[in-house]
Protein backbone atom coordinates (compact mmCIF):
# COMPACT_ATOMS: atom_id res chain seq x y z
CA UNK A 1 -58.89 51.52 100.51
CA UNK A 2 -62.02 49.72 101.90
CA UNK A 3 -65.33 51.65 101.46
CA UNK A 4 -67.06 52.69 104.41
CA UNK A 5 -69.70 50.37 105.24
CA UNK A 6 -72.97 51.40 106.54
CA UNK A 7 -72.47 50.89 110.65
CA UNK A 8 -74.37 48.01 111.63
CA UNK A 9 -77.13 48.20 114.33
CA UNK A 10 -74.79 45.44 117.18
CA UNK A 11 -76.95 43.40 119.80
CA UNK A 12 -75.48 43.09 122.98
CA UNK A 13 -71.44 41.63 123.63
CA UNK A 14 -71.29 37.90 123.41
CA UNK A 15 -67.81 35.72 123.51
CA UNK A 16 -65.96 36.45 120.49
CA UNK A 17 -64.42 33.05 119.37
CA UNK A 18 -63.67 32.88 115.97
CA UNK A 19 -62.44 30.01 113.92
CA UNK A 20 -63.19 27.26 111.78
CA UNK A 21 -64.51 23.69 112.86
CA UNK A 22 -61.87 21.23 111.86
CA UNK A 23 -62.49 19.95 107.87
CA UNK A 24 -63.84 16.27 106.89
CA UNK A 25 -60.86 13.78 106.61
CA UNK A 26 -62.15 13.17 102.86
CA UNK A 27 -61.15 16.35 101.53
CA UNK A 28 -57.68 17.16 103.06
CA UNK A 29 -54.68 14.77 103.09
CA UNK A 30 -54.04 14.73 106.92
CA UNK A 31 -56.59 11.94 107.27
CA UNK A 32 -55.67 10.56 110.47
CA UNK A 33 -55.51 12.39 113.60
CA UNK A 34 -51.72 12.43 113.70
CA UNK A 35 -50.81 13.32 110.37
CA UNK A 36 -50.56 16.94 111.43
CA UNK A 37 -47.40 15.60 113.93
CA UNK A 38 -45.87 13.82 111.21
CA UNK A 39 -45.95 16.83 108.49
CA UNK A 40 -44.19 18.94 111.43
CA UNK A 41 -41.63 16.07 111.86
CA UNK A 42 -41.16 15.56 107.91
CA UNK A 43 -40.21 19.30 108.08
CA UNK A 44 -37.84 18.78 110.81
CA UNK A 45 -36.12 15.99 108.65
CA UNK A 46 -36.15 17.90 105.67
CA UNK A 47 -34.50 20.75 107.42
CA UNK A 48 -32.25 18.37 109.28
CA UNK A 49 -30.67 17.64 105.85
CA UNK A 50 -30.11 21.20 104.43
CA UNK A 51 -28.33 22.13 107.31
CA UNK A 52 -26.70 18.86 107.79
CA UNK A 53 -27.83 18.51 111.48
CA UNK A 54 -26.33 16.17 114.06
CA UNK A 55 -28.25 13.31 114.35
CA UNK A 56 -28.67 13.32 118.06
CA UNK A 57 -30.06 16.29 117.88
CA UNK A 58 -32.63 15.32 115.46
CA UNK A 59 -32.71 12.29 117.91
CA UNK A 60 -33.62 14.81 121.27
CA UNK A 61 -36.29 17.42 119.07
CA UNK A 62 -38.03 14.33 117.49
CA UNK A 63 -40.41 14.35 120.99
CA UNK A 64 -41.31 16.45 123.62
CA UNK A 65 -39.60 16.23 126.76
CA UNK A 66 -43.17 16.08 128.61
CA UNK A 67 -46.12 15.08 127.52
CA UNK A 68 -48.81 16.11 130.80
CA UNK A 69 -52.83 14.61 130.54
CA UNK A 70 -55.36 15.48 133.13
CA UNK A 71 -58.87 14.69 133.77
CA UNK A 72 -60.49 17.12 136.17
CA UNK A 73 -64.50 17.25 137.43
CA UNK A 74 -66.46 20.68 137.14
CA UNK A 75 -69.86 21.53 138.44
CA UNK A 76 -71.99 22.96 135.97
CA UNK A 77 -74.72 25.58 136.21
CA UNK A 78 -77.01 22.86 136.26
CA UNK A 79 -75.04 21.12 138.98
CA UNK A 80 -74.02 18.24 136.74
CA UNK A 81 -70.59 17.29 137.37
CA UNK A 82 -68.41 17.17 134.23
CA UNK A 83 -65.41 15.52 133.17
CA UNK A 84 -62.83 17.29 131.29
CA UNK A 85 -59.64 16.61 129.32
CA UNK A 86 -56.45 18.48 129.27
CA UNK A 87 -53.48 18.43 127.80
CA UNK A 88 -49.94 19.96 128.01
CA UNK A 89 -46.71 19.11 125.81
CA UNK A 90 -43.54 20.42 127.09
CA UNK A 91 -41.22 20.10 123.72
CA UNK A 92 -38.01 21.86 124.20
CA UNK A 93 -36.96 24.55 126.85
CA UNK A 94 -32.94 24.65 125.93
CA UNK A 95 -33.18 28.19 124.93
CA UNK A 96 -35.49 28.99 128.10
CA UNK A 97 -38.45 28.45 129.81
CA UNK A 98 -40.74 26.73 127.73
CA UNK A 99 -44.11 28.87 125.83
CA UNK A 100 -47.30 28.31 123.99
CA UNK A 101 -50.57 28.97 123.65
CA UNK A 102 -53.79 27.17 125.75
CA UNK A 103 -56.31 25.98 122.99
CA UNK A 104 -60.35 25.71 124.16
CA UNK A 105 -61.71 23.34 121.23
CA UNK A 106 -63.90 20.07 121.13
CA UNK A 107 -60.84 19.59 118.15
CA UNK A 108 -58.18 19.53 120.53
CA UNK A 109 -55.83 16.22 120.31
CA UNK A 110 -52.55 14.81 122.05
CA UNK A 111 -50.76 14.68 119.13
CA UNK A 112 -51.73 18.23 117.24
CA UNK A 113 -51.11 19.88 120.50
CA UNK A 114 -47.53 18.02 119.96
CA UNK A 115 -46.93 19.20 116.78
CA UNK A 116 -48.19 22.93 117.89
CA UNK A 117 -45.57 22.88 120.69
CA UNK A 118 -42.79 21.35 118.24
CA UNK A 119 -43.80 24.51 116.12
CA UNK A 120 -43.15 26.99 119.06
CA UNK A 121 -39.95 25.67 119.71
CA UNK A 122 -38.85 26.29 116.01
CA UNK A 123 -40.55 30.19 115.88
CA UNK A 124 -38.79 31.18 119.20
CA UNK A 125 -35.79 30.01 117.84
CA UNK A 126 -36.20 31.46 114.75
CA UNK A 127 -37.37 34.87 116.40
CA UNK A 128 -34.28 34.87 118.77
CA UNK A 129 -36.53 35.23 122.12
CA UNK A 130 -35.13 32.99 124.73
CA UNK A 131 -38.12 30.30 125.29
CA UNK A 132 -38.89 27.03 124.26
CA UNK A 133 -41.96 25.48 122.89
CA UNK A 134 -45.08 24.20 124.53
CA UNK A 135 -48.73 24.09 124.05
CA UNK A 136 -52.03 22.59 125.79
CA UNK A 137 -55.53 22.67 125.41
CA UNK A 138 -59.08 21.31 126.33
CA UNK A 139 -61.27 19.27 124.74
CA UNK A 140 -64.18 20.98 124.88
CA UNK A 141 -66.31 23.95 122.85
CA UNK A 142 -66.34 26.88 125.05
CA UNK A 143 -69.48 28.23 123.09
CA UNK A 144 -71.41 25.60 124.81
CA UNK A 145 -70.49 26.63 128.17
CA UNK A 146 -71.99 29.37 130.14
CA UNK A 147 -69.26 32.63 131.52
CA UNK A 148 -69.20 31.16 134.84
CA UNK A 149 -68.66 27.57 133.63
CA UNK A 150 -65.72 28.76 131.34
CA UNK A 151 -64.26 30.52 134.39
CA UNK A 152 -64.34 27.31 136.75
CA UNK A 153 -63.23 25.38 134.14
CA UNK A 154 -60.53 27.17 133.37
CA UNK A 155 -59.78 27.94 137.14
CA UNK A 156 -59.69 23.92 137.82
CA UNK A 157 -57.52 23.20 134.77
CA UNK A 158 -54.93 25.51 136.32
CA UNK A 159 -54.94 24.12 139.10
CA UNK A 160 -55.04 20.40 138.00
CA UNK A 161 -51.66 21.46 136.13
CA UNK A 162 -50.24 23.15 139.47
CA UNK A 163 -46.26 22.86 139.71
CA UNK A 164 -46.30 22.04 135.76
CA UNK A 165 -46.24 25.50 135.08
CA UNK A 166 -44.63 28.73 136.45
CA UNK A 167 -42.98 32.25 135.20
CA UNK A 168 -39.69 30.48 135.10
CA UNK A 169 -40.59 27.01 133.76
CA UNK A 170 -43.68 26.73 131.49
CA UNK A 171 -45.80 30.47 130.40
CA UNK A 172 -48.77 29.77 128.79
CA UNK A 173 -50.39 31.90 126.56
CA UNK A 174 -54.22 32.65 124.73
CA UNK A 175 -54.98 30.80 121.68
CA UNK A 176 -58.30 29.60 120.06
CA UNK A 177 -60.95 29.39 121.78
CA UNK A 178 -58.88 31.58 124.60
CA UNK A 179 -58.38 35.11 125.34
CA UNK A 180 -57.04 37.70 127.88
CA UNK A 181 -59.44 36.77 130.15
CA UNK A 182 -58.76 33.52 129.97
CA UNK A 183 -55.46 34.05 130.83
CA UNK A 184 -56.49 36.53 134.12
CA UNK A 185 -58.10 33.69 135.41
CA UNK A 186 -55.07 31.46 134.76
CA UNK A 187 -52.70 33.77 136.68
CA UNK A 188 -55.37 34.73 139.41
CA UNK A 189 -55.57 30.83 140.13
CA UNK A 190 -51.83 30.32 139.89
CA UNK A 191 -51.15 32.81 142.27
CA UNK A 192 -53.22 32.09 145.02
CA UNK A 193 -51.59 28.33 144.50
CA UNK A 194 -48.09 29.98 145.41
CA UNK A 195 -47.48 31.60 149.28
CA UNK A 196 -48.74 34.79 150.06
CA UNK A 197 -44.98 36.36 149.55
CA UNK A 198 -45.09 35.29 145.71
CA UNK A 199 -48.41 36.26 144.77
CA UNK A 200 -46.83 39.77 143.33
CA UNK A 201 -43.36 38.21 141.81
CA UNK A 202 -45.53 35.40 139.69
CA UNK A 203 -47.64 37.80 137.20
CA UNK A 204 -45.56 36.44 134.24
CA UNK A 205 -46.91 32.82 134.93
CA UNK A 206 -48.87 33.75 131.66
CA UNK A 207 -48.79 36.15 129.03
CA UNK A 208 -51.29 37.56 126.71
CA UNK A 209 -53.11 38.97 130.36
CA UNK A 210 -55.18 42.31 130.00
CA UNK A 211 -53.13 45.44 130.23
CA UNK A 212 -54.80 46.17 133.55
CA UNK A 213 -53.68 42.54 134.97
CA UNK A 214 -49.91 43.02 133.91
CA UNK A 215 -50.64 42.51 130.13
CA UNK A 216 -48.73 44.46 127.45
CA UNK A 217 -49.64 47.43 124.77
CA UNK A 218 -49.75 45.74 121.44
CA UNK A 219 -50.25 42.25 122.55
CA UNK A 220 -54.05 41.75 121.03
CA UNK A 221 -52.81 42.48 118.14
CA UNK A 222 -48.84 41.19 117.62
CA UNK A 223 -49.90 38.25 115.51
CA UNK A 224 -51.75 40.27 113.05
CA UNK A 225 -48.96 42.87 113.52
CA UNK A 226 -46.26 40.62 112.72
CA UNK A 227 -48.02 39.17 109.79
CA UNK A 228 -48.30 42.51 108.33
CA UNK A 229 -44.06 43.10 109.02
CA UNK A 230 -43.98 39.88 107.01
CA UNK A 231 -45.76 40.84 103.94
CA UNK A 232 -44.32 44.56 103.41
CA UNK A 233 -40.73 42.92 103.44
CA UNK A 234 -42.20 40.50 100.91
CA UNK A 235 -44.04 43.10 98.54
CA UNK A 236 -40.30 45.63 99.22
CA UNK A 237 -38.02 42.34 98.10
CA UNK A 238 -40.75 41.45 95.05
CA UNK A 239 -41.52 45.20 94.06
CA UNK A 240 -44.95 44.46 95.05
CA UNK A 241 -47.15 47.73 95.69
CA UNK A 242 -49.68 46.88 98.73
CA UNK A 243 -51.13 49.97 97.74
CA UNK A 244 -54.78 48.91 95.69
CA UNK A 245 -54.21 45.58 96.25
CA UNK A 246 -56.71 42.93 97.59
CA UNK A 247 -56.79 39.92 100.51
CA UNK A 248 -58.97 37.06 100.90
CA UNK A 249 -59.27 36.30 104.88
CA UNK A 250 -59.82 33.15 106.66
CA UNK A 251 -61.02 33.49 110.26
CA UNK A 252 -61.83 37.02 111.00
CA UNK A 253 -61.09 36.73 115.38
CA UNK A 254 -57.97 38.46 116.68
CA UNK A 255 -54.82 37.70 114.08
CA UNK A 256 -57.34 37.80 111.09
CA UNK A 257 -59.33 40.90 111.73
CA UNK A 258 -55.97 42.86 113.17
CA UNK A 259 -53.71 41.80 109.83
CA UNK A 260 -56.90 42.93 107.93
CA UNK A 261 -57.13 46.07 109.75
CA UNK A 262 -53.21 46.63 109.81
CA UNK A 263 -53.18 46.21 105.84
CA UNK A 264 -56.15 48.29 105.37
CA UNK A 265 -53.97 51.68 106.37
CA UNK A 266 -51.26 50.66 103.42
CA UNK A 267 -54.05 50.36 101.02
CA UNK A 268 -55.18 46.44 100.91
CA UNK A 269 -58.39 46.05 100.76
CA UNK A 270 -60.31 43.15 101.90
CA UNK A 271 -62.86 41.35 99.37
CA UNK A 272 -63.36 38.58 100.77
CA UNK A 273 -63.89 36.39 104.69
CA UNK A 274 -65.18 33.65 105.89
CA UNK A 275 -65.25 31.64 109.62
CA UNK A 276 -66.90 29.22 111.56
CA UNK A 277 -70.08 30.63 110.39
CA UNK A 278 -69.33 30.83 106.50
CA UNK A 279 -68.34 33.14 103.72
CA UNK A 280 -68.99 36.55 102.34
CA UNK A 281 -67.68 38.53 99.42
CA UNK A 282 -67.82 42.10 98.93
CA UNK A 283 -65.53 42.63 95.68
CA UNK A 284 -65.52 46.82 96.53
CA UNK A 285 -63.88 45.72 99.73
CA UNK A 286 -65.23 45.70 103.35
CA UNK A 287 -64.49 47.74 105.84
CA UNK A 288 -62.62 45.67 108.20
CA UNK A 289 -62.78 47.96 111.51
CA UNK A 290 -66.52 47.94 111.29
CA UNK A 291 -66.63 44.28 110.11
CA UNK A 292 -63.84 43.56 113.71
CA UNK A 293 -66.40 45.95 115.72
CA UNK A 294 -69.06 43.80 114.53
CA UNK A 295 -67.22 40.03 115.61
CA UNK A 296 -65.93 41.42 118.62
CA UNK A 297 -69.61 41.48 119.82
CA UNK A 298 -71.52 39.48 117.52
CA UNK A 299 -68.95 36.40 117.83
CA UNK A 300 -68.75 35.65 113.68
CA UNK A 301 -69.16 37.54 110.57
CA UNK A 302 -72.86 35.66 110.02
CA UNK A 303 -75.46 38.39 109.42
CA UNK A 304 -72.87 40.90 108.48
CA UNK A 305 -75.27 43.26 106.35
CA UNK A 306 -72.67 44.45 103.81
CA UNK A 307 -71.34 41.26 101.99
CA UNK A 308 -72.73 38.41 99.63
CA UNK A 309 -72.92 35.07 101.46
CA UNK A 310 -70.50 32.20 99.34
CA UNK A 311 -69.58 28.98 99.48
CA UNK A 312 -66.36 28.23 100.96
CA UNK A 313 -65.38 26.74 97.16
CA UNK A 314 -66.28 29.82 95.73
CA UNK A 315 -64.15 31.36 98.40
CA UNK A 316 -60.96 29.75 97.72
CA UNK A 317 -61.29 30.62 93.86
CA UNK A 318 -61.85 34.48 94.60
CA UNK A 319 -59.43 36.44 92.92
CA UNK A 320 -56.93 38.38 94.74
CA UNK A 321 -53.30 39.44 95.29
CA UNK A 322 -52.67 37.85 98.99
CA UNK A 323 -54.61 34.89 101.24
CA UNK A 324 -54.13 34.75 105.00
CA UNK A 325 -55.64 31.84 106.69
CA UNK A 326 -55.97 32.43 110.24
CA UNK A 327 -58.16 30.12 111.05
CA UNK A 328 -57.66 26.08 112.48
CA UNK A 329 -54.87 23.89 110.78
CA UNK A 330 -55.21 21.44 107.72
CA UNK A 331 -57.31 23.66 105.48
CA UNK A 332 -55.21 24.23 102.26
CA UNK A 333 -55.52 20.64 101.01
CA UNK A 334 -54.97 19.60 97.39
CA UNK A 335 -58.81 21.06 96.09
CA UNK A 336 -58.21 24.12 97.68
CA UNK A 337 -54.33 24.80 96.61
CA UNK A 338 -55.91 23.87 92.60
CA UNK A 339 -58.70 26.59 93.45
CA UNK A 340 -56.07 29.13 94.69
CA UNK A 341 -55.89 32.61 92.61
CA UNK A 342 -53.58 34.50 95.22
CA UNK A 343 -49.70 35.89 94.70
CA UNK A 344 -49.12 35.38 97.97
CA UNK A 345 -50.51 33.27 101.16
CA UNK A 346 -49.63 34.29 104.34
CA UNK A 347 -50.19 32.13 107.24
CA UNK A 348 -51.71 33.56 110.24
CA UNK A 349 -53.16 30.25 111.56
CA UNK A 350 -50.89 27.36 112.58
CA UNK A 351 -50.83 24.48 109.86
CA UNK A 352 -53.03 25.79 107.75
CA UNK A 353 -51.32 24.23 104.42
CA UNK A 354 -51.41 20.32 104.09
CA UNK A 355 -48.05 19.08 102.80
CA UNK A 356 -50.18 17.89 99.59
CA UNK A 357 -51.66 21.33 99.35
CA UNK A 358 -48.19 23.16 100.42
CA UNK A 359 -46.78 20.91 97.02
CA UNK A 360 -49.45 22.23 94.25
CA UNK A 361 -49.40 25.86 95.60
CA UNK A 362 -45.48 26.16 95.23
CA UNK A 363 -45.83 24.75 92.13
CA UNK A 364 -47.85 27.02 90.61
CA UNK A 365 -45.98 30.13 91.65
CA UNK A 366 -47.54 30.71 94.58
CA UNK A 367 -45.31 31.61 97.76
CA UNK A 368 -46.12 30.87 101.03
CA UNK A 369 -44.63 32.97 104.01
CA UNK A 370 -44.88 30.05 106.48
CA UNK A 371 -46.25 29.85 109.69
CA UNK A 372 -43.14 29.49 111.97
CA UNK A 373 -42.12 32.79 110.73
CA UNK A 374 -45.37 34.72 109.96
CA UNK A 375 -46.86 34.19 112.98
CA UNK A 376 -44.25 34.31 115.01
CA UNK A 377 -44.94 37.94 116.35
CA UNK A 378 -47.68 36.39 119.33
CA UNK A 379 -44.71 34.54 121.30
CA UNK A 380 -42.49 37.65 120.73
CA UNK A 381 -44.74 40.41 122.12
CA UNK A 382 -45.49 37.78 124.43
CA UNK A 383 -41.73 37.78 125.28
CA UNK A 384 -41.60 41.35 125.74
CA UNK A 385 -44.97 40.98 128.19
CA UNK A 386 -42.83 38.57 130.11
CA UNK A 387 -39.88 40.95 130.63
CA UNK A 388 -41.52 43.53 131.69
CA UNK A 389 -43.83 41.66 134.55
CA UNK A 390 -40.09 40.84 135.58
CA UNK A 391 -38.77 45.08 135.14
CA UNK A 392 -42.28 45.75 136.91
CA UNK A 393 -41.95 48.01 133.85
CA UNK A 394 -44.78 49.41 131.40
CA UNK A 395 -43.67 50.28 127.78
CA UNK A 396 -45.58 52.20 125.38
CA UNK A 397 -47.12 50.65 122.86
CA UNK A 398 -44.89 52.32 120.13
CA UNK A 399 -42.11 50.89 121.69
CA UNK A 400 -43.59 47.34 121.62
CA UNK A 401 -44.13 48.08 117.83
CA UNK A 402 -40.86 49.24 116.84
CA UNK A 403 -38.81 46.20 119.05
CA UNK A 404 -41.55 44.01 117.00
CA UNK A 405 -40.79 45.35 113.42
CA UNK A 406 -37.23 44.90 114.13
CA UNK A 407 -37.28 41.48 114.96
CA UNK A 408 -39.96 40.40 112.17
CA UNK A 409 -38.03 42.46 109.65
CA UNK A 410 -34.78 40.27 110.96
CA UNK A 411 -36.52 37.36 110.55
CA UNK A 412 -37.74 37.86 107.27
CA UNK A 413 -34.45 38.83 106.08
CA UNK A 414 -32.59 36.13 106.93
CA UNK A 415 -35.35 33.08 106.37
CA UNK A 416 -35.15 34.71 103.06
CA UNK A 417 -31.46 34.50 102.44
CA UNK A 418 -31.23 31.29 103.39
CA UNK A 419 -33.77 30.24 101.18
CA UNK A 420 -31.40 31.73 98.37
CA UNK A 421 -28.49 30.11 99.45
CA UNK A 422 -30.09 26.70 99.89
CA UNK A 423 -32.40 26.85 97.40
CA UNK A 424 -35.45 25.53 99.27
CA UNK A 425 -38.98 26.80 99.97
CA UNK A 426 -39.45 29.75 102.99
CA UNK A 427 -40.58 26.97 105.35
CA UNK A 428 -37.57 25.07 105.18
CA UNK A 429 -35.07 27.94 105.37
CA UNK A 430 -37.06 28.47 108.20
CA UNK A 431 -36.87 25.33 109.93
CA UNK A 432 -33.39 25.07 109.23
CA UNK A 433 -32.12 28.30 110.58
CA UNK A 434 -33.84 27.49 113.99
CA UNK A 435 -32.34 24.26 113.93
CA UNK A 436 -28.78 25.61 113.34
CA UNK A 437 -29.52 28.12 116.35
CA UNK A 438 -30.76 24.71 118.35
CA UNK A 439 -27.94 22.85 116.94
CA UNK A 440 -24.90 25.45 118.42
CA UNK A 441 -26.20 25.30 122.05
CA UNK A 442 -26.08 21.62 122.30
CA UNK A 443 -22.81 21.68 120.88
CA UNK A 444 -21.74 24.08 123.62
CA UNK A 445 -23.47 22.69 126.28
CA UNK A 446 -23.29 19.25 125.45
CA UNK A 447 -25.63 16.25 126.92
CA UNK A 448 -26.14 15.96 130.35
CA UNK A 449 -25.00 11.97 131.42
């Protein structure tokens, strides 16, 4: 268990975005902008082949049904008019209405956004919930922009995708850079873009809303939450005791600092984070509620009093039994999978393992419990958020837990006896059971001429 830290002295709250800037092409193997999109569709072709797919249908989920750009002006504070760039990718919405998260980042690009909402398809699939995938996202930092610029911003972006989405079509979500409040704003602006007679029926335009605005128990912290489902089945099927053992973090916002937090109460301790801001190392563990506390108002771990700065080398070479990455995509390259000295990585981020990196870490024994399924428990609790804005019920959030576990558990369960049977990595299995899932509805409902 982690010690308990010395409770630092906090200044006042400040935005807490949390996650890594995106790495220099010269040390990862993505290189190009795109490369993330074509890893996603090499797994999608690998897949395709285990489960012997129909070709057509590896034909319709090679693209996104709808790929939406807009360019929209906001006054500034300074009363500068600004341009900005948004994006939203509409992949697949066979199973249902189509999901994913909104992404604030000066990072953000057309085709990682596609290969995020490619990714949503296959985890709602995979998770059973009964949405397709989608993402979007601004170019921008939102640490350079003042509350009330953020809000407008956010507010005109809404509107400037207006019919695009809606409760029953497209439900965006918060992802980086993005938060509950974010998404108030999104469904305050959405409503008041609907007649007066909607404005109660359309809560569910979003989810991930604060619990006072229609948002769930358990939401803030379902990634984390599922990540931590994830990793007991793994350490019950390996006889693995979590008790004692030790976790390396990557990006300590929301899904690293809850999975931290989670895993603290079974006895993991956590040696070792790093963000945005850098890397520290505490080898008697830190005590992740007080190190959350202090990045909930402090915005980063830097100037955390009770851990060694590193470098972000020495970081990826610290000993321990499991590695969550929760931070931006592309940052398990080939360097960093050599420098590895983990049991286990689980990935809380989306992407974070380069198919170079992905190669040398199974090799040497490492296993990876992949993103599609590890961090699948966001769009699921996000499902549950959706279904009740349509009850105009409220569960508790024990019973948001317990339907969670189940399905995560599931999941697990079966990604993990299909590995077996196929003999293939968790990633594939993965890919290929939502593909099969995918694969049945077409069959039944056929192509409309």
């Amino acid at each position: 268990m982690s010690p308990p830290d010395t409770k630092p002295n906090l200044p006042a709250a400040a935005p807490s975005f949390t996650e890594v800037p995106p790495p220099p092409a010269s040390r990862t193997s993505f290189g190009k902008e795109n490369e993330f999109f074509r890893a996603i569709q090499d797994y999608l072709d690998r897949a395709a082949k285990v489960v012997n797919l129909e070709p057509y249908v590896r034909t319709i989920l090679s693209q996104p049904k709808n790929e939406i750009i807009v360019n929209f002006p906001v006054k500034m504070d300074n009363g500068e008019v600004r341009n900005f760039k948004g994006y939203r990718v509409q992949h697949n919405n066979l199973l249902g209405p189509f999901k994913g998260g909104i992404r604030f980042h000066p990072g953000v690009t057309l085709d990682d956004v596609k290969a995020l909402a490619a990714m949503m398809t296959w985890k709602c699939s995979l998770l059973r919930v009964p949405f397709g995938g989608g993402k979007g996202g601004i170019k921008f930092d939102p640490r350079g922009v003042s509350k009330t610029e953020l809000q407008r911003i956010t507010r005109r972006f809404t509107h400037a995708l207006g019919g695009n989405i809606g409760p029953e079509y497209d439900i965006p979500a918060p992802d980086m850079g993005t938060n509950a409040q974010t998404m108030a704003w999104m469904m305050d602006t959405y409503s008041n873009m609907v007649g007066s007679y909607q404005k109660q029926s359309v809560r569910g335009v979003v989810t991930g809303k604060p619990v006072a605005s229609g948002g769930t128990l358990g939401r803030a912290k379902a990634t984390g939450q599922g990540m931590v489902y994830c990793v007991t089945e793994w350490a019950a099927e390996h006889n693995f005791s979590l008790e004692g053992s030790t976790m390396i973090v990557q990006g300590f916002g929301n899904v690293g600092s809850n999975a931290a937090v989670i895993l603290s109460k079974l006895g993991v301790s956590t040696i070792a984070v790093g963000d945005h801001s850098g890397y520290l190392l505490n080898p008697e563990g830190f005590n992740a509620h007080k190190l959350q506390d202090y990045v909930e108002v402090n915005g980063s771990i830097a100037g955390y009093p009770n851990g060694k700065s590193i470098t972000r080398e020495e970081f990826f070479s610290t000993k321990a039994d499991i590695f969550a990455p929760c931070a931006l995509e592309n940052q398990i390259g080939e360097s960093e999978a050599r420098a590895l000295n983990v049991k286990l990585v689980v990935e809380g981020a989306n992407g974070p393992t380069n198919p170079a990196g992905e190669r040398i870490t199974i090799d040497r024994g490492i296993e990876i419990l992949p993103d599609v399924l590890a961090n699948s428990g966001g769009v699921t609790v996000s499902y549950y958020e959706w279904v009740q804005n349509k009850r105009s019920e409220s569960w508790t959030e024990e019973e948001v837990d317990e339907r969670l576990e189940k399905a995560m558990k599931r999941a697990y369960r079966e990604v993990s006896d299909m590995a077996r049977s196929k003999k293939v990595d968790l990633r594939i299995a993965a890919y290929a059971l939502a593909l099969q899932r995918i694969e049945l509805v077409y069959k039944e409902r056929d192509i409309f001429p």
